[in-house]
C-alpha atoms as a PDB file:
ATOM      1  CA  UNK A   1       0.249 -15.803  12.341  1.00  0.00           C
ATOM      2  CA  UNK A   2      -2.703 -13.917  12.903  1.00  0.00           C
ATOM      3  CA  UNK A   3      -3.088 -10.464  10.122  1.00  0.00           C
ATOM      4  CA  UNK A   4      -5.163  -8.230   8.794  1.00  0.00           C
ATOM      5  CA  UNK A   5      -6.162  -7.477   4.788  1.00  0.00           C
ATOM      6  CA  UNK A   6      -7.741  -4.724   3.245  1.00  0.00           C
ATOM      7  CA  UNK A   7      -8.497  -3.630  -0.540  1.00  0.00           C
ATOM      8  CA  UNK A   8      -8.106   0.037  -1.184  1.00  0.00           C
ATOM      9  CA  UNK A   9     -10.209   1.744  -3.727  1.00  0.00           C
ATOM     10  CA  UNK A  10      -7.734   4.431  -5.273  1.00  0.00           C
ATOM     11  CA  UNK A  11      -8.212   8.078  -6.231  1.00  0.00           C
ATOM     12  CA  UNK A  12      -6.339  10.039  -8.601  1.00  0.00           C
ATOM     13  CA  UNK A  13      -4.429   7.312 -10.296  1.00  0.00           C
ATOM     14  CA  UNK A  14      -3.968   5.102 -13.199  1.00  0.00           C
ATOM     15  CA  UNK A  15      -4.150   2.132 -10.284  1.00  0.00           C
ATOM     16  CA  UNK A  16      -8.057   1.536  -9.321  1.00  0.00           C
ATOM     17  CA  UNK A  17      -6.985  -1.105  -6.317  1.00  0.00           C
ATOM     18  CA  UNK A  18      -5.034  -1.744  -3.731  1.00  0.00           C
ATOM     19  CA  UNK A  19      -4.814  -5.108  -1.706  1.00  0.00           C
ATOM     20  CA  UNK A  20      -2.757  -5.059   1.171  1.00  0.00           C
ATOM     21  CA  UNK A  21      -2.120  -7.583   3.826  1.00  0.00           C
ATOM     22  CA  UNK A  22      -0.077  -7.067   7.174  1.00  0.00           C
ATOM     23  CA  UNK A  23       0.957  -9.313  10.258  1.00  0.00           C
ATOM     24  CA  UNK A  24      -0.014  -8.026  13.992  1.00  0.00           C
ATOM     25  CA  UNK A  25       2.850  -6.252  13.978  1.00  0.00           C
ATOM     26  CA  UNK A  26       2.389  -3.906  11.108  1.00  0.00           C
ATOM     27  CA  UNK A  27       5.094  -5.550   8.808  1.00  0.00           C
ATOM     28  CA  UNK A  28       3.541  -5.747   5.163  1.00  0.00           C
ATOM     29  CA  UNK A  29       3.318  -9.613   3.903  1.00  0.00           C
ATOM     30  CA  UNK A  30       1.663  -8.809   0.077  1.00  0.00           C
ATOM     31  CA  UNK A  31       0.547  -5.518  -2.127  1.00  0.00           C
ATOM     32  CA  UNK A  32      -0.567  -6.147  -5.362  1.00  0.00           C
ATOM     33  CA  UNK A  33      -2.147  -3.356  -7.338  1.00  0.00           C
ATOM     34  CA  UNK A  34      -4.697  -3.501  -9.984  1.00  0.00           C
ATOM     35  CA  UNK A  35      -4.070  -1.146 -12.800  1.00  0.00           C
ATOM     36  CA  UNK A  36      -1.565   1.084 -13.108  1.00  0.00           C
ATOM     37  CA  UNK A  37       2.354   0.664 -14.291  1.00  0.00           C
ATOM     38  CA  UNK A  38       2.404  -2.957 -13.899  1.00  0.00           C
ATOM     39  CA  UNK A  39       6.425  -3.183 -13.943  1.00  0.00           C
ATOM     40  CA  UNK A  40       7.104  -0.207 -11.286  1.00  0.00           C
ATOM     41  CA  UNK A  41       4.235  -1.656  -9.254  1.00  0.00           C
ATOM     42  CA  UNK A  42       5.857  -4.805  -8.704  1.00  0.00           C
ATOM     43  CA  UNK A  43       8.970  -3.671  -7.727  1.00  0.00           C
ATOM     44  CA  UNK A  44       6.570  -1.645  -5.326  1.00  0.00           C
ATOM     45  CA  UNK A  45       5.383  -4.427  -3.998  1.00  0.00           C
ATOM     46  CA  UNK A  46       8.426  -6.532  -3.779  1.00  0.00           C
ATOM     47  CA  UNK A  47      10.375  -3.611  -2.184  1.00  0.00           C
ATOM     48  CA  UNK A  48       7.818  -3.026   0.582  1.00  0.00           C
ATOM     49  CA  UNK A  49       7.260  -6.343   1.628  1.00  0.00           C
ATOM     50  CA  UNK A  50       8.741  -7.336   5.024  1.00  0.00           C
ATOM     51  CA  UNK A  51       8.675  -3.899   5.738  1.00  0.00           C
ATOM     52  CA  UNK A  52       7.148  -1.961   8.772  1.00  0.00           C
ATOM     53  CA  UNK A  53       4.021  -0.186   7.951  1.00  0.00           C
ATOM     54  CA  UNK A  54       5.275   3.199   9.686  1.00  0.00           C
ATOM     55  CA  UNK A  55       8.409   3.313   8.005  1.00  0.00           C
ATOM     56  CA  UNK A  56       6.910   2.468   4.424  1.00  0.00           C
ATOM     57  CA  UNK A  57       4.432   5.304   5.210  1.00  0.00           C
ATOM     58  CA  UNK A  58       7.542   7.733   6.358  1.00  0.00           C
ATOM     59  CA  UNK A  59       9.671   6.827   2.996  1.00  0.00           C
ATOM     60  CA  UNK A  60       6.271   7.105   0.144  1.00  0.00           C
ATOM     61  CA  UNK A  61       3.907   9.857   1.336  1.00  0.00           C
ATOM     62  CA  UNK A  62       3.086  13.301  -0.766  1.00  0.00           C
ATOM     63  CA  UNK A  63       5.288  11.557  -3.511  1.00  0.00           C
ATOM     64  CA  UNK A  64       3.747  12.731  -6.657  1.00  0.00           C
ATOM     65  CA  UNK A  65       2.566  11.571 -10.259  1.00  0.00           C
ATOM     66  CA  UNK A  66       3.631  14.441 -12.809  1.00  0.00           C
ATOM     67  CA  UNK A  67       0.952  17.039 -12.049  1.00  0.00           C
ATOM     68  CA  UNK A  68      -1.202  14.991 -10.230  1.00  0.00           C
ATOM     69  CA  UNK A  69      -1.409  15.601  -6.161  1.00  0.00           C
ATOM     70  CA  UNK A  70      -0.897  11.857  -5.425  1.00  0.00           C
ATOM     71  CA  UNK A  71       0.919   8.634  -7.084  1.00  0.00           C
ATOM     72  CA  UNK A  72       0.500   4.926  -6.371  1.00  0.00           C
ATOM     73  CA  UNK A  73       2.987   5.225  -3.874  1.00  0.00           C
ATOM     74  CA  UNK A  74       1.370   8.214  -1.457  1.00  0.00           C
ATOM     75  CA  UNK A  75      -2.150   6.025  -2.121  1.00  0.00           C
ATOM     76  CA  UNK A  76      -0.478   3.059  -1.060  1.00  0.00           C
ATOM     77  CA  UNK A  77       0.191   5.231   2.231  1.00  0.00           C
ATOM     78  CA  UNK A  78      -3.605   5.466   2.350  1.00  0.00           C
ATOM     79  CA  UNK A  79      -4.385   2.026   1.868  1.00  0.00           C
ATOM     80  CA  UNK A  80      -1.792   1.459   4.735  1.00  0.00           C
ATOM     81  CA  UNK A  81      -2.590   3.907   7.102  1.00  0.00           C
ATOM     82  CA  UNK A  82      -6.400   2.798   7.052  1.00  0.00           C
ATOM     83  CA  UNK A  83      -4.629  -1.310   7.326  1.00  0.00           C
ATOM     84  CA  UNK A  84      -3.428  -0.002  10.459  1.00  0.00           C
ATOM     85  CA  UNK A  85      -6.464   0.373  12.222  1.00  0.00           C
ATOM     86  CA  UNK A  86      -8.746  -2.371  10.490  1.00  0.00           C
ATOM     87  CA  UNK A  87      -9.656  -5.202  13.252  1.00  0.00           C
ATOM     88  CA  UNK A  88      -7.197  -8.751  12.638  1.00  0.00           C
ATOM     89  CA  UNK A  89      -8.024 -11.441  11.306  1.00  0.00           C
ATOM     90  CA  UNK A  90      -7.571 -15.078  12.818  1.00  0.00           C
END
């Protein structure tokens, strides 16, 4: 199976990283997050997993953190989106 991998520096949250890997098909195979709520962010990551970029995006974006204008969700939509286009591995 040939994928594709990127780490995501974050910006407005208690997470500072994301790591995200996807197949050539856009369906997420691992997230894990460094920093942040380390319980919520695994069931994150568990719950996405398997999961078709696109439709991850369409569920998490513009979620919010209290007063903050993003979350570790709508960044994970960043790190994703920019997965999307990054070149696959072999």
């Amino acid at each position: 199976m040939k994928t594709k991998h990127i780490q995501y520096q974050t910006s407005g949250t208690c997470s500072v990283m994301i790591d995200v890997t996807a197949d050539e098909n856009d369906i997420i195979q691992q997230v894990f997050f460094l920093g942040g709520c380390n319980g919520n962010l695994q069931g994150i990551s568990q719950l996405v997993r398997g999961q078709k970029i696109d439709d991850v995006v369409r569920k998490l974006d513009g979620i919010r953190c209290g007063t903050k204008g993003t979350s570790c969700p709508d960044q994970l939509c960043r790190a994703l989106e920019k997965l999307k286009n990054t070149p696959i591995e072999n």
